[in-house]
Structure formats: structure tokens, C-alpha cells
Protein backbone atom coordinates (compact mmCIF):
# COMPACT_ATOMS: atom_id res chain seq x y z
CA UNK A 1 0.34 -19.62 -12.05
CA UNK A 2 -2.57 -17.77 -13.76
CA UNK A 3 -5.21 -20.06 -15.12
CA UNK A 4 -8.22 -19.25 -17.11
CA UNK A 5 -11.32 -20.90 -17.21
CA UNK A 6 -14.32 -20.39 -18.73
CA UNK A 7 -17.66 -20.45 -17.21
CA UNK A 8 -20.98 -21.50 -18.60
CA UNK A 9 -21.68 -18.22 -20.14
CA UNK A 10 -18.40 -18.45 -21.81
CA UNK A 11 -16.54 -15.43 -19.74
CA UNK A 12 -13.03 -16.22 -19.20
CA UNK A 13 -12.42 -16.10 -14.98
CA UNK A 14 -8.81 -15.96 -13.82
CA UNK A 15 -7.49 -17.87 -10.98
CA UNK A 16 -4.70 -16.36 -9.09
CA UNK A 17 -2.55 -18.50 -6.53
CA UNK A 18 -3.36 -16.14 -3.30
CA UNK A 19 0.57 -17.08 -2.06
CA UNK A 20 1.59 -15.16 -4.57
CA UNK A 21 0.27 -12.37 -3.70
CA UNK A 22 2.14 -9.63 -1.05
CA UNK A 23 -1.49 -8.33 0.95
CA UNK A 24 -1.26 -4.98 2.55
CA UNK A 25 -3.20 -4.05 5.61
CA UNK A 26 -3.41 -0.03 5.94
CA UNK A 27 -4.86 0.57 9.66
CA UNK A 28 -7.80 2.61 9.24
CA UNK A 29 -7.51 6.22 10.50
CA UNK A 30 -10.32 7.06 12.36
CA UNK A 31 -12.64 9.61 11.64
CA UNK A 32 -16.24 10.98 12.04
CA UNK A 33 -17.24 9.59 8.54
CA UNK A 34 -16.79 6.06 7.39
CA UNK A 35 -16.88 7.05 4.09
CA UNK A 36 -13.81 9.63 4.53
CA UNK A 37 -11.64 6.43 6.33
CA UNK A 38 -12.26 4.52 3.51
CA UNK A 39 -11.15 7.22 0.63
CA UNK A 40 -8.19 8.03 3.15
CA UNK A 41 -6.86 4.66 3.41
CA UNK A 42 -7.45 3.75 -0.48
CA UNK A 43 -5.55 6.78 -1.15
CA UNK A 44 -2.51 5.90 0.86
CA UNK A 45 -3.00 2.40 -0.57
CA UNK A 46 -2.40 3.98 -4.35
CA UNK A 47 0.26 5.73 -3.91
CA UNK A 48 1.75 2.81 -1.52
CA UNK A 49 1.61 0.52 -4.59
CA UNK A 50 2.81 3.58 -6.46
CA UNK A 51 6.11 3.32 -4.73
CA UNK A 52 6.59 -0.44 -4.76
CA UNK A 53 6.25 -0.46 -8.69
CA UNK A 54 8.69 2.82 -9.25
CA UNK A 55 10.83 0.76 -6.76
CA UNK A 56 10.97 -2.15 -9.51
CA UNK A 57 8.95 -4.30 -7.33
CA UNK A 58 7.17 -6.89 -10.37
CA UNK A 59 4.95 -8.75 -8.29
CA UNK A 60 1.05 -9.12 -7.34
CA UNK A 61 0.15 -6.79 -4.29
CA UNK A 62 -3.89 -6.63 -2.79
CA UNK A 63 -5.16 -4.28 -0.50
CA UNK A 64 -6.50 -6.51 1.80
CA UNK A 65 -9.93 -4.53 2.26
CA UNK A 66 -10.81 -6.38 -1.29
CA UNK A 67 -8.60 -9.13 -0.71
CA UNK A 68 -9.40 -10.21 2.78
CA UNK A 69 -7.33 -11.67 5.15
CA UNK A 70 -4.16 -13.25 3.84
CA UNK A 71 -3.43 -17.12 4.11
CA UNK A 72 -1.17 -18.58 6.19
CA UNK A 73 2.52 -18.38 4.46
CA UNK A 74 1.71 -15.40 2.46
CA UNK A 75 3.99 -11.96 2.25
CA UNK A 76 2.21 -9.16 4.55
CA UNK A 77 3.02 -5.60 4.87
CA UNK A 78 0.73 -3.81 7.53
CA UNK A 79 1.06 -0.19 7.66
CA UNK A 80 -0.03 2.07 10.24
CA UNK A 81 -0.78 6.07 9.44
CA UNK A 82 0.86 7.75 12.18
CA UNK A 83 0.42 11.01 10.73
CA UNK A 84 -0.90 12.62 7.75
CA UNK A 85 -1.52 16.04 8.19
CA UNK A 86 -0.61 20.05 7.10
CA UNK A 87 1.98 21.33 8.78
CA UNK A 88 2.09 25.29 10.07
CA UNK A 89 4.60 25.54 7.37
CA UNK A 90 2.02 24.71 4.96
CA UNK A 91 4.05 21.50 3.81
CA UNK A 92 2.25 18.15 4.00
CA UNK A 93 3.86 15.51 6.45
CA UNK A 94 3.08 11.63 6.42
CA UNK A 95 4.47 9.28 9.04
CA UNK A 96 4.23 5.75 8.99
CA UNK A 97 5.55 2.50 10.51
CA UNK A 98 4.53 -1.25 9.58
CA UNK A 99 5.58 -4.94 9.59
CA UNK A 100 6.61 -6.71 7.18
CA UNK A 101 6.03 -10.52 6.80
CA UNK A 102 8.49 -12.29 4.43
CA UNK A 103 5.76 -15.74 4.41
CA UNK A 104 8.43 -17.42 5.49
CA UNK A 105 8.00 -17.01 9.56
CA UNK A 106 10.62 -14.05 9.43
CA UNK A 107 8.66 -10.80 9.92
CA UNK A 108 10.13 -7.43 10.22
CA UNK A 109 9.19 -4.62 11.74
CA UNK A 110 9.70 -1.09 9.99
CA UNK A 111 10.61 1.78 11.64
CA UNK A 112 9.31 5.59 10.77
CA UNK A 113 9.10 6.23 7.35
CA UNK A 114 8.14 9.92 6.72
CA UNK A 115 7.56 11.65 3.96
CA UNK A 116 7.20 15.80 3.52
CA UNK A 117 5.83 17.29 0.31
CA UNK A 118 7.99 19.40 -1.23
CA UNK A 119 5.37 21.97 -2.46
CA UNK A 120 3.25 23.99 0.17
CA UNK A 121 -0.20 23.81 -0.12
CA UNK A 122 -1.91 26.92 -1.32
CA UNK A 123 -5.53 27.05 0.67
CA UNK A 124 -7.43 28.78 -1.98
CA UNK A 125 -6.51 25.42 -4.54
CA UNK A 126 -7.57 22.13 -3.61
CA UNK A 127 -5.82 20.12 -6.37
CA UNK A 128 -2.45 21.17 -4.88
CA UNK A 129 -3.84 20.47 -1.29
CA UNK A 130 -4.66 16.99 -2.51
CA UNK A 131 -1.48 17.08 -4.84
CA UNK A 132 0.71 17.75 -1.25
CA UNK A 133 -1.21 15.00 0.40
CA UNK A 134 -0.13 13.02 -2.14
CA UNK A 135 2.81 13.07 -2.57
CA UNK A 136 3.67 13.16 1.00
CA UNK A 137 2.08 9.53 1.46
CA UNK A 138 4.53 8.61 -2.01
CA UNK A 139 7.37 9.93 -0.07
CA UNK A 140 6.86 7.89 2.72
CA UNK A 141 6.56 4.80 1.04
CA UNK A 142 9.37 5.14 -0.74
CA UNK A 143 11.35 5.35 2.23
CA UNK A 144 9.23 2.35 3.43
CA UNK A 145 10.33 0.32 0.39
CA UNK A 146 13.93 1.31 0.96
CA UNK A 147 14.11 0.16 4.08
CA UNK A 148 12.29 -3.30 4.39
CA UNK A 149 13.93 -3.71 0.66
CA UNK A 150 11.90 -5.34 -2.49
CA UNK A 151 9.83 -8.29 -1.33
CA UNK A 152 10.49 -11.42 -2.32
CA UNK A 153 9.41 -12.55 -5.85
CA UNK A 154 6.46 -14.06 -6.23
CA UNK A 155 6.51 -18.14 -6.26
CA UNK A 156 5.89 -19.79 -9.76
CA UNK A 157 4.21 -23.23 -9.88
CA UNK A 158 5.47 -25.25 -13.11
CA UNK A 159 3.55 -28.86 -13.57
């Protein structure tokens, strides 16, 4: 349940129940720059969440670089980048696998879900090199979300 609360100098603060929350772990891809892994894996983490709302799925999620390390019992979806890269054909592929953790000691792991822009990616334009990117990583977790299926809805505490 959400709660507000007011502090001294009377801004509202909201208190979230972190079991209610499904955290999401994308494995960094390593590069030269930190900087670069970080924008890469935020990236992949928007469209990720993206997918999981156009899939219907309601819920909380937290990309647990802000959220930190979920608590024990909580719904966890780790995702590792296999591959996100321009093909010779110019198309933009994104391969990735995971494991999903239900909260409830049941965790699943996810086979490879890939996902292959439909446009090719004109070198001269960088918006439709970052557009292909894109929507490559949405493809993917789409199929990601298809195949571990909506998580479970969040838990509601009534006093």
C-alpha cells in the first residue's frame, strides 16, 4: 500500500512496500567507458519496461541500479545482453536470456529472446541508428514477456 507522510518541511514522501515491486537486474555490457555501460543498460531498461506495460503488465517494476538489491521474497527478472549489435545486413539484432523469480521460491529461467529491427539503419542518420537499436531491444522483450508470461500482480496490504 502507498502511504504518504509528511515531513517537517511539509513535503509529502511516499512509502512504497519494496515486495511489491518486480526489480530488474540488466547485466552490464562491458565496455571501454563506464559512462557508455551505463546509457546502454538504461536504454535496454526503457524499452524493457516499454514492453511489460504494452504487454498489460499494471504493476511497480525498478531497475535495480536505483533500486538496489531486491529483498528476500520479491519478483526478479535478471536479464543478460547477449547481443546487441548491427548486422552486415544493416538490420539491428538484440539477443537476450534471463531468469525470472516469481518471489515465491519458483524461478524460471528464459531462454533466447531476440529481437531484429525491421528498418535498416542508414549510416549517414543517427536517429534511425538509435531508432534500430531501439526497437530491436523492444522486440526482444516482447518476446521475453511472452514467454515467462505477465508477472504476478503486485500484493495489496488492507488493515
Amino acid at each position: 500500500m502507498m502511504e504518504g507522510a509528511s515531513d517537517a518541511k511539509g513535503k509529502v514522501k511516499i512509502q512504497i512496500d519494496p515486495s511489491r515491486l518486480l526489480y530488474v537486474e540488466v547485466e552490464p555490457i562491458i565496455t571501454d567507458a563506464f559512462t557508455w555501460t551505463e546509457f546502454i543498460n538504461d536504454r535496454f531498461y526503457d524499452q524493457l519496461e516499454r514492453a511489460f506495460r504494452q504487454g498489460g503488465y499494471k504493476g511497480l517494476m525498478a531497475h535495480t541500479l536505483v533500486a538496489g538489491d531486491p529483498p528476500e521474497g520479491a519478483q526478479a527478472l535478471s536479464i543478460r545482453i547477449v547481443r546487441w549489435r548491427q548486422q552486415r545486413t544493416e538490420a539491428v539484432e538484440a539477443t537476450i536470456t534471463g531468469t525470472y523469480d516469481s518471489g515465491d521460491g519458483v524461478k524460471q529461467q528464459i531462454s533466447v529472446a531476440t529481437g531484429l529491427s525491421t528498418k535498416a539503419v542508414a549510416a549517414v542518420d543517427g536517429f534511425s541508428v538509435e531508432d534500430a537499436y531501439f526497437e530491436a531491444a523492444l522486440i526482444a522483450a516482447r518476446n521475453m514477456y511472452r514467454k515467462i508470461g505477465p508477472p504476478k500482480a503486485p500484493k495489496v496490504k488492507t488493515q
